[in-house]
Protein backbone atom coordinates (compact mmCIF):
# COMPACT_ATOMS: atom_id res chain seq x y z
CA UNK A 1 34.63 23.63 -5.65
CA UNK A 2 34.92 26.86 -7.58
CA UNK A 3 31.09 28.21 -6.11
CA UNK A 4 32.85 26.88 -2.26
CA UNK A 5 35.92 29.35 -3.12
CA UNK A 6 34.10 32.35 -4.67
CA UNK A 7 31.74 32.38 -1.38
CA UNK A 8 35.22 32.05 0.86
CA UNK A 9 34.03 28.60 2.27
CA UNK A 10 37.09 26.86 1.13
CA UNK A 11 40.80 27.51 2.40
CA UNK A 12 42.59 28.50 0.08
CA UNK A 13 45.87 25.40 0.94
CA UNK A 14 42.80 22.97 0.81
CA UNK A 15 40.81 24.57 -2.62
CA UNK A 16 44.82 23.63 -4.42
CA UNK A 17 45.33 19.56 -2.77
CA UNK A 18 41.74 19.04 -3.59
CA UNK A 19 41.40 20.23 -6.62
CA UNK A 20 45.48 18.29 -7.49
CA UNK A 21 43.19 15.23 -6.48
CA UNK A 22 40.47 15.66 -8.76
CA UNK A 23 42.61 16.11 -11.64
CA UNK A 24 44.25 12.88 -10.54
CA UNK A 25 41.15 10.98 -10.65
CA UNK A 26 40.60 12.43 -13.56
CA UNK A 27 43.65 11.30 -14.74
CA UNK A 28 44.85 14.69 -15.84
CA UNK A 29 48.21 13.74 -13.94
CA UNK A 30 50.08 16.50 -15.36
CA UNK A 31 47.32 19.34 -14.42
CA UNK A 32 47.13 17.41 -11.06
CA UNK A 33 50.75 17.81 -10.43
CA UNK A 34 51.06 21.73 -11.39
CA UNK A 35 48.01 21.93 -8.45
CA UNK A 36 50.15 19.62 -5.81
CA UNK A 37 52.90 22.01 -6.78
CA UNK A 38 51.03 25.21 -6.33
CA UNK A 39 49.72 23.80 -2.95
CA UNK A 40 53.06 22.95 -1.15
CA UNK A 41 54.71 26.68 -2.25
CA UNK A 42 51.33 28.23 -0.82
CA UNK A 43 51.67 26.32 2.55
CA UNK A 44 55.23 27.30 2.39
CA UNK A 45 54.67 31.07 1.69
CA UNK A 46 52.09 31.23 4.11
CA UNK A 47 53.95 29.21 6.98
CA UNK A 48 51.01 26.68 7.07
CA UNK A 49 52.60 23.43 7.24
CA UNK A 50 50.96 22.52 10.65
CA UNK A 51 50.37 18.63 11.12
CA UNK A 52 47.07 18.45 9.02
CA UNK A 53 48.17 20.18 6.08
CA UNK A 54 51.39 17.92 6.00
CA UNK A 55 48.97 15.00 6.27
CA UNK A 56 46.76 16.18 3.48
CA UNK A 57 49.95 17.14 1.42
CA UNK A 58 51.36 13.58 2.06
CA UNK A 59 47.95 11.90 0.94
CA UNK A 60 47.74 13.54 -1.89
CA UNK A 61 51.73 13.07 -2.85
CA UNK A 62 50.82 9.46 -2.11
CA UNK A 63 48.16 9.33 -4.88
CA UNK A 64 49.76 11.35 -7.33
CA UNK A 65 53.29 8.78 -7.24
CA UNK A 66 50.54 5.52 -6.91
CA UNK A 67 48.96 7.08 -9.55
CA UNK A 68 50.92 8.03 -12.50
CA UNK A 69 54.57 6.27 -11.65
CA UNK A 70 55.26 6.50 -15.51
CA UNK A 71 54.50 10.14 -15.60
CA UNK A 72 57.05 10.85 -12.35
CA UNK A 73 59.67 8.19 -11.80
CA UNK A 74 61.13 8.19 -8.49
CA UNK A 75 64.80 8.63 -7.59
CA UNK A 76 65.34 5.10 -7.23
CA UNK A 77 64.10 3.96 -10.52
CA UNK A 78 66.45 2.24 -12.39
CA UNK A 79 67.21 3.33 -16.08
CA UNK A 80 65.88 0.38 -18.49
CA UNK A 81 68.28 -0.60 -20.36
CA UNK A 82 68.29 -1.25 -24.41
CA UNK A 83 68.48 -4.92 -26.07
């Protein structure tokens, strides 16, 4: 991945979701996350967010939430409650 970017073969919105799904599968969850992050404010600030990108952004959302739900609870999780 990092020889693909140095030679320019990689877009740059695609070199940040792939590399947030290798962490994942990885299960570095939190590094994985910071590169989801850094991905959806770079196709954002580049006004990229054609259909593919939003497809590739969704996938990898998907995984990261299937993945780790501990690690990022979703809105509707319910609090557990205390004996």
């Amino acid at each position: 991945m990092l020889k693909a970017q140095q030679l320019g073969a990689a877009e740059e919105e695609y070199s940040l979701l792939f590399r947030a799904v290798i962490h994942a599968q990885l299960g570095q969850f939190a590094d994985a996350r910071e590169w989801y992050d850094r991905a959806a404010k770079w196709l954002v600030d580049h006004n990229q967010e054609d259909e593919t990108n939003l497809a590739l952004k969704a996938e990898v959302a998907a995984l990261l939430e299937n993945a780790a739900p501990s690690e990022h609870p979703t809105v509707d999780s319910e609090p557990q409650s205390r004996p």
